[in-house]
PDB file of N, CA and C in Angstrom:
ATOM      1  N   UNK A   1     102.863  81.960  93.451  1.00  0.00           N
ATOM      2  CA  UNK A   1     103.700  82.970  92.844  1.00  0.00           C
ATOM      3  C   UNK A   1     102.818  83.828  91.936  1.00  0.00           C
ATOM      4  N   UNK A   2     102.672  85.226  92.115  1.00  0.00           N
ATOM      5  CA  UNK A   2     102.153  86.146  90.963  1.00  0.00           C
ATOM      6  C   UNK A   2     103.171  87.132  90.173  1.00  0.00           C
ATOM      7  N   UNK A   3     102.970  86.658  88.766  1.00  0.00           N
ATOM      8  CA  UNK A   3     103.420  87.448  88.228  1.00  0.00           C
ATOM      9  C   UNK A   3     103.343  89.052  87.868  1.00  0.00           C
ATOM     10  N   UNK A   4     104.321  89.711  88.166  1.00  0.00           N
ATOM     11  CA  UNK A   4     104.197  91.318  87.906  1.00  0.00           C
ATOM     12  C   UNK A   4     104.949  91.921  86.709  1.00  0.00           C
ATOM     13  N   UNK A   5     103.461  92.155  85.910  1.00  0.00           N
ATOM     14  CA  UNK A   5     104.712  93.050  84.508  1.00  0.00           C
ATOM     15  C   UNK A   5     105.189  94.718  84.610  1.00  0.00           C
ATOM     16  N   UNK A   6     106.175  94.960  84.646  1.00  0.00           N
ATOM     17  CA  UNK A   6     106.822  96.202  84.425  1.00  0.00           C
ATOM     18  C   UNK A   6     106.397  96.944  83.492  1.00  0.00           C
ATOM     19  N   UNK A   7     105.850  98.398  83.933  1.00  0.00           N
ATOM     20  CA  UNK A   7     104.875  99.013  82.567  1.00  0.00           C
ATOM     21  C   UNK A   7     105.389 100.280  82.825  1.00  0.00           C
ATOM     22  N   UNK A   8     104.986 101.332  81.790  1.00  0.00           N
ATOM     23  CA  UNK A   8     105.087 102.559  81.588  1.00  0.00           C
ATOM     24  C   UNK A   8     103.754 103.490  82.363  1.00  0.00           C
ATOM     25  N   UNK A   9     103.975 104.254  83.692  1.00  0.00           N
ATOM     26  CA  UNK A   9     102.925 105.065  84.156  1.00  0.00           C
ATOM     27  C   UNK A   9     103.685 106.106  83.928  1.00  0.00           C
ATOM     28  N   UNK A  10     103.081 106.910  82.967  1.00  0.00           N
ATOM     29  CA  UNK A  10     103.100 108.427  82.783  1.00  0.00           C
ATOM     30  C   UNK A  10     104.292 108.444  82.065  1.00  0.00           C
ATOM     31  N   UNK A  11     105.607 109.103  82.382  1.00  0.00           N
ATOM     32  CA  UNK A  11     106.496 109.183  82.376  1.00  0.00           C
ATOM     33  C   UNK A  11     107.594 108.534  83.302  1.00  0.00           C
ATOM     34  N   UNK A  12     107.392 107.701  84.064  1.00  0.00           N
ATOM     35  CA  UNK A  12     108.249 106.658  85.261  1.00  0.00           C
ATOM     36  C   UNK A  12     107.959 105.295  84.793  1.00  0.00           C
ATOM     37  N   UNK A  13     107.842 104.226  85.235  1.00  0.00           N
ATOM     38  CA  UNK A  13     107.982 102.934  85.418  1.00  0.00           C
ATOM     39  C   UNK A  13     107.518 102.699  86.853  1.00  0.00           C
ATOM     40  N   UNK A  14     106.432 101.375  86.588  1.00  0.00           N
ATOM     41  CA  UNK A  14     105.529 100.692  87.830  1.00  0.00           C
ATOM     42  C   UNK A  14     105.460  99.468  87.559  1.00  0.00           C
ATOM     43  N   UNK A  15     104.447  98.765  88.565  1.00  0.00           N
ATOM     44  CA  UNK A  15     103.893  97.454  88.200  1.00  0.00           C
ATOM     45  C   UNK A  15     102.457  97.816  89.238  1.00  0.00           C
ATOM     46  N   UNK A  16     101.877  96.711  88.085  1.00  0.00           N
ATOM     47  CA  UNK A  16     100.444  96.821  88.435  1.00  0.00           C
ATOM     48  C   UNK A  16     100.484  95.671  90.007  1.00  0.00           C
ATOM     49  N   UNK A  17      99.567  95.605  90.491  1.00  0.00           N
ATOM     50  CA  UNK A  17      99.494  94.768  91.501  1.00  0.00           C
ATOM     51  C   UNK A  17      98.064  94.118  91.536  1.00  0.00           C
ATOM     52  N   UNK A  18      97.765  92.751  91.321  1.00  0.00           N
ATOM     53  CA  UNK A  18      96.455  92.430  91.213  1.00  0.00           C
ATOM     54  C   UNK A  18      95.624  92.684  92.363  1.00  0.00           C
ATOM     55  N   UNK A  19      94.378  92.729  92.389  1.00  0.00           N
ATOM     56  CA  UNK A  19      93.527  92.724  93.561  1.00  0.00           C
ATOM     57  C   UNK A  19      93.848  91.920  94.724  1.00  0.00           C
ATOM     58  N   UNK A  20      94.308  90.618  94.129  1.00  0.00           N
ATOM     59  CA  UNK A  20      94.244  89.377  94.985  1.00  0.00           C
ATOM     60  C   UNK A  20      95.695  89.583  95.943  1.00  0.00           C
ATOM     61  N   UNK A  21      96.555  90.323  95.685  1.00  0.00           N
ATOM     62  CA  UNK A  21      98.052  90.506  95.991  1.00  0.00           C
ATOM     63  C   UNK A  21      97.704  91.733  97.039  1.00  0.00           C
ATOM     64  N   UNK A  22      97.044  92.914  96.224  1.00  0.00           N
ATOM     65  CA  UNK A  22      96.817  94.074  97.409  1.00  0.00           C
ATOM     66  C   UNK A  22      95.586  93.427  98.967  1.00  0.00           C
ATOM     67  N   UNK A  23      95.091  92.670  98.481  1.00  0.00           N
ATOM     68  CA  UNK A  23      93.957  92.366  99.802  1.00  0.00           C
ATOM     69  C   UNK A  23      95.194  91.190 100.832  1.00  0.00           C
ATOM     70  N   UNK A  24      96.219  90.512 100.070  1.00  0.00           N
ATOM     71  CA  UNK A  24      97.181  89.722 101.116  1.00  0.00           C
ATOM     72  C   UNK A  24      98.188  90.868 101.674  1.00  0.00           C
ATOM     73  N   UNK A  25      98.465  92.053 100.597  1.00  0.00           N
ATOM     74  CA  UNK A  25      99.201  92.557 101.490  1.00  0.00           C
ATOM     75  C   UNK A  25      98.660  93.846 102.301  1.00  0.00           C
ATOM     76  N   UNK A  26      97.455  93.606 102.607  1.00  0.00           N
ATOM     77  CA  UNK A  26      96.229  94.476 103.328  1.00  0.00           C
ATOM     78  C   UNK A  26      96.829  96.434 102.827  1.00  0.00           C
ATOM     79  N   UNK A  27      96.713  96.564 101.487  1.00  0.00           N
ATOM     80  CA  UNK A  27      97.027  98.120 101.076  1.00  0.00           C
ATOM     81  C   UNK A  27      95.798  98.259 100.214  1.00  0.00           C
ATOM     82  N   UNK A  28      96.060  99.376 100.313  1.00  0.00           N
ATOM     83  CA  UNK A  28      94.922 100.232  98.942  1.00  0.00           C
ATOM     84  C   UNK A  28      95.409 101.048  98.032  1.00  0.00           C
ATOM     85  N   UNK A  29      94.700 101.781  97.426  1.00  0.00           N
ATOM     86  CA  UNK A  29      95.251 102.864  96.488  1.00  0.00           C
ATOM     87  C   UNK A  29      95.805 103.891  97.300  1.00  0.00           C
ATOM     88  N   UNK A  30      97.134 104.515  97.405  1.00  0.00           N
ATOM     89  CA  UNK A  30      97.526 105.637  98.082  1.00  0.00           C
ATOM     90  C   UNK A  30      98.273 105.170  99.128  1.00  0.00           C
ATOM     91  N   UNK A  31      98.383 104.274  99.270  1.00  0.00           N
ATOM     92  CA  UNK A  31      99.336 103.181 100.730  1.00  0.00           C
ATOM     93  C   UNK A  31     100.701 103.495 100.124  1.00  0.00           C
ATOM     94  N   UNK A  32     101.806 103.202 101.007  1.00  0.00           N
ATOM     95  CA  UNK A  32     103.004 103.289 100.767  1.00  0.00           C
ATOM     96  C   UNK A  32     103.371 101.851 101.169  1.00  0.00           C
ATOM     97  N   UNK A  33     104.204 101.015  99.860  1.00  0.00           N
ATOM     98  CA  UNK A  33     104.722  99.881 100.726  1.00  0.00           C
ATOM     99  C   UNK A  33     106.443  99.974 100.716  1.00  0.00           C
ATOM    100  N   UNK A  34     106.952  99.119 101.321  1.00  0.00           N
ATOM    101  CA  UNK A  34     108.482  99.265 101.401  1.00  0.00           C
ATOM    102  C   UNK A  34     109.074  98.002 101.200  1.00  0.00           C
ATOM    103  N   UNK A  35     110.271  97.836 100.183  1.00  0.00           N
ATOM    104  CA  UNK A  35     110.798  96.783  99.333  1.00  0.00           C
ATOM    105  C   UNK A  35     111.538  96.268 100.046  1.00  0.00           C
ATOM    106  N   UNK A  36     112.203  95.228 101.376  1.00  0.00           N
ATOM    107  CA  UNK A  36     113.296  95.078 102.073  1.00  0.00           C
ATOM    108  C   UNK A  36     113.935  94.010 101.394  1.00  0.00           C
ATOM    109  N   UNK A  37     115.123  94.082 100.958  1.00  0.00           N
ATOM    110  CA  UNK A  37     115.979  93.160 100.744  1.00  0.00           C
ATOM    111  C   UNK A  37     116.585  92.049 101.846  1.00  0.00           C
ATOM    112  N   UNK A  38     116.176  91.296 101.309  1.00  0.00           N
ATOM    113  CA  UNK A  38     116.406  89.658 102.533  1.00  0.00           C
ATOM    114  C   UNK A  38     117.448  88.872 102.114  1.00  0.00           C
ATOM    115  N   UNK A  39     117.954  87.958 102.860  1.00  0.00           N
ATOM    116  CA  UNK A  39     118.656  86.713 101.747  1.00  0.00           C
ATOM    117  C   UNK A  39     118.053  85.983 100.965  1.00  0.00           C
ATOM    118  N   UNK A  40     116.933  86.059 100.530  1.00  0.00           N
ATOM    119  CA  UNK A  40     116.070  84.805  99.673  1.00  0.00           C
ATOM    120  C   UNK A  40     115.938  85.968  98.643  1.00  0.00           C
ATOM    121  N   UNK A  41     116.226  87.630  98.326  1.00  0.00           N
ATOM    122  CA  UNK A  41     115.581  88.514  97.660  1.00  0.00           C
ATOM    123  C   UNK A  41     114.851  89.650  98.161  1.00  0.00           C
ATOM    124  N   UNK A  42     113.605  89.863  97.263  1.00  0.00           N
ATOM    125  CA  UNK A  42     113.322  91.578  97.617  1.00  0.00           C
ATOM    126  C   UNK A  42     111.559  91.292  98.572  1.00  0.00           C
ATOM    127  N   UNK A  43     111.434  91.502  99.440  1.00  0.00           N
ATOM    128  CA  UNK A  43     110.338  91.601 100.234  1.00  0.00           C
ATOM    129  C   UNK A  43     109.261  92.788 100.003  1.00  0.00           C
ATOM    130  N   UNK A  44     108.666  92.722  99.626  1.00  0.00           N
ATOM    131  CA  UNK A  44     107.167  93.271  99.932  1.00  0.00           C
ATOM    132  C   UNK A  44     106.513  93.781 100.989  1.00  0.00           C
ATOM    133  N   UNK A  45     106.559  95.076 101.811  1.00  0.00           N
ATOM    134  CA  UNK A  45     105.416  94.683 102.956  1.00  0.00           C
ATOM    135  C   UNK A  45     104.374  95.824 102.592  1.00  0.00           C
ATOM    136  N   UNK A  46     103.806  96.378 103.852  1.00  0.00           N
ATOM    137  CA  UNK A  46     103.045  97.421 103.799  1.00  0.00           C
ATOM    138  C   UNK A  46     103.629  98.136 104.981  1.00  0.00           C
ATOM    139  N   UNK A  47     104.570  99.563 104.415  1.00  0.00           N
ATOM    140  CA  UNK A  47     104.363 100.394 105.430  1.00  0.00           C
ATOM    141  C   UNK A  47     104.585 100.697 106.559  1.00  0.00           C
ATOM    142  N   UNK A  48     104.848 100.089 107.564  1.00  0.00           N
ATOM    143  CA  UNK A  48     104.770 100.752 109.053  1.00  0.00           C
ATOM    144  C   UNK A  48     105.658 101.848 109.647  1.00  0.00           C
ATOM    145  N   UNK A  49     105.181 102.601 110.007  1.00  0.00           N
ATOM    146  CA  UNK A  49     106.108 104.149 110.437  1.00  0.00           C
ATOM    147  C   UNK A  49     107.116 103.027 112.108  1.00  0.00           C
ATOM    148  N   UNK A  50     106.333 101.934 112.421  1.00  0.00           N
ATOM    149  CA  UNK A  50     106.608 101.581 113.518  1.00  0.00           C
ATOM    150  C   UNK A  50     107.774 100.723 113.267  1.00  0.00           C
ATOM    151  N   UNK A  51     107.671  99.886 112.397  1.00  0.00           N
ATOM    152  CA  UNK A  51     108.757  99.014 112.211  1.00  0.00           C
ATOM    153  C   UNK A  51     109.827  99.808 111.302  1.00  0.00           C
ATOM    154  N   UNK A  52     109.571 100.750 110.809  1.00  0.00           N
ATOM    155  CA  UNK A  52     110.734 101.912 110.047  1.00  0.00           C
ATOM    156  C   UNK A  52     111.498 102.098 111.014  1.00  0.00           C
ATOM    157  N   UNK A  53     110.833 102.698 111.818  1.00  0.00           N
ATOM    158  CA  UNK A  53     111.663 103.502 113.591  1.00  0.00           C
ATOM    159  C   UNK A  53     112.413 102.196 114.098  1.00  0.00           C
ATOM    160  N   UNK A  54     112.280 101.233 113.940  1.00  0.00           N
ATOM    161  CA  UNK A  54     112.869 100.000 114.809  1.00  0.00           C
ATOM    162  C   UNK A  54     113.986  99.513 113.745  1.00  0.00           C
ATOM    163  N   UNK A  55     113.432  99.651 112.433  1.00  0.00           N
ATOM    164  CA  UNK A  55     115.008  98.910 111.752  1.00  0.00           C
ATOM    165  C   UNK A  55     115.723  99.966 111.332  1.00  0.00           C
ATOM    166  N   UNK A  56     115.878 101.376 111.830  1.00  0.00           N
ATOM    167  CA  UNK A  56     116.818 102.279 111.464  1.00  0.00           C
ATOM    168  C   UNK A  56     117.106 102.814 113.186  1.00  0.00           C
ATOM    169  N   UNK A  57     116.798 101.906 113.953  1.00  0.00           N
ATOM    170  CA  UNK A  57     117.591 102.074 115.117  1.00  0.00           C
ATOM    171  C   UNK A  57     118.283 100.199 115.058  1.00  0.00           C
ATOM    172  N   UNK A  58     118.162  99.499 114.667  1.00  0.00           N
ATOM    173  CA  UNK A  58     118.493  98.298 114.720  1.00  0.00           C
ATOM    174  C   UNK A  58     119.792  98.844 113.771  1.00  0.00           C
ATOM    175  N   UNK A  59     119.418  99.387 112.645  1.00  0.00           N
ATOM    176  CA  UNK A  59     120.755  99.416 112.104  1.00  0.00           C
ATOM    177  C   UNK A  59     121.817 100.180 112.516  1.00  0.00           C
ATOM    178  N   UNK A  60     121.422 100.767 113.603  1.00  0.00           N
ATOM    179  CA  UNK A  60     122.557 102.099 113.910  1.00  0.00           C
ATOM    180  C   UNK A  60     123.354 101.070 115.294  1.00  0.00           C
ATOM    181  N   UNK A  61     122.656 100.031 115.840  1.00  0.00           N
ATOM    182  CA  UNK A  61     122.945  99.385 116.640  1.00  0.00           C
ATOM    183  C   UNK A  61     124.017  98.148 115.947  1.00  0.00           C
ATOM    184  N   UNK A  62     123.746  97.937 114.393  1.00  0.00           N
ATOM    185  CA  UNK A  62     124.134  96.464 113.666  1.00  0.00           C
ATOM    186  C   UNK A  62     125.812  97.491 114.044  1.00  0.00           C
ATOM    187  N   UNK A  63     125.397  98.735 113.355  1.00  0.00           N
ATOM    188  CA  UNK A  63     127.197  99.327 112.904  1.00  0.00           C
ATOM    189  C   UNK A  63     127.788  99.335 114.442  1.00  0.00           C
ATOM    190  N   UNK A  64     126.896 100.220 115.200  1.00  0.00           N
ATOM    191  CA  UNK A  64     127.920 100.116 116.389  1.00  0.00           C
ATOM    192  C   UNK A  64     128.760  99.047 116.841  1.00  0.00           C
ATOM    193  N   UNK A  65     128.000  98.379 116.976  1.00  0.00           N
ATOM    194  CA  UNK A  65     128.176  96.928 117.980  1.00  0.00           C
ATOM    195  C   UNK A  65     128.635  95.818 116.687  1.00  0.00           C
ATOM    196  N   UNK A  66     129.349  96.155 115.663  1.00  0.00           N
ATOM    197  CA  UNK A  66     129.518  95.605 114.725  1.00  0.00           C
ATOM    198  C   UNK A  66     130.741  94.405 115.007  1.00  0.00           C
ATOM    199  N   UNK A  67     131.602  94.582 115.496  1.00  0.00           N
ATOM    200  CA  UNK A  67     132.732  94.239 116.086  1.00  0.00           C
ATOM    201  C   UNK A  67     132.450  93.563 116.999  1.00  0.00           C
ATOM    202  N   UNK A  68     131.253  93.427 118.117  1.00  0.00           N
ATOM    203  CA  UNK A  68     131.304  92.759 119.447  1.00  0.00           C
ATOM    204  C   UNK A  68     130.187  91.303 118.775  1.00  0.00           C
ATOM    205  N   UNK A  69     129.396  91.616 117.703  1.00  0.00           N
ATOM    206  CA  UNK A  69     128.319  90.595 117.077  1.00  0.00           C
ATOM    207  C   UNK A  69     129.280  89.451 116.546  1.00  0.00           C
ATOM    208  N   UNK A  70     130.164  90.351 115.512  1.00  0.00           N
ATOM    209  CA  UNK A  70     131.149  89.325 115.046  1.00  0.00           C
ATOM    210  C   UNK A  70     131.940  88.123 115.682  1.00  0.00           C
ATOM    211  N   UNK A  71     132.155  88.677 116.987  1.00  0.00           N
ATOM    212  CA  UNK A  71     132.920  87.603 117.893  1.00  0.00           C
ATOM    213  C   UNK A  71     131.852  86.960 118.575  1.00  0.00           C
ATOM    214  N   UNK A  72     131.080  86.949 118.708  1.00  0.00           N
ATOM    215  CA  UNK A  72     129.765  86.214 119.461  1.00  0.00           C
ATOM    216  C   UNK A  72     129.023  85.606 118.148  1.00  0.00           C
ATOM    217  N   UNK A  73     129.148  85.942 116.904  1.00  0.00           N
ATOM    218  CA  UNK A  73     128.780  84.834 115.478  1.00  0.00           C
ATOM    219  C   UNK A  73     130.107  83.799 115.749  1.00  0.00           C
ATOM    220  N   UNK A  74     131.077  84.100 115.654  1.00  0.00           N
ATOM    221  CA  UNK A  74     132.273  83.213 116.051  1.00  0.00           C
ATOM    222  C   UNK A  74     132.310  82.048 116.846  1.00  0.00           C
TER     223      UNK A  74
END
């Protein structure tokens, strides 16, 4: 577990990220990462334009087919 303190950059709010955290989550300075909310909490990754495109067609698929999932969770 690493701890992250909540700080003041500039005028916004960040957290620093240690070296040892950016080389596991293979980013650098200027990377974009994306926060996904899971059932265990908030996820961490790095980025992918590829897996963006796949879970905002997954989700357009969760709503459609929202009704036919439910009875097949059943």
């Amino acid at each position: 577990m690493t701890r992250l303190k909540v700080t003041t950059v500039g005028s916004s709010v960040g957290i620093v990220l240690p070296k040892e955290l950016l080389t596991k989550l293979r980013v650098q300075k200027g990377d974009t990462l994306l926060a996904l909310e899971t059932a265990d909490g908030i996820e961490l990754t790095a980025y992918d334009a590829e897996l963006e495109e796949q879970m905002v067609v997954m989700e357009g698929m969760l709503h459609d087919y929202r009704d036919a999932l439910r009875r097949l969770a059943g």
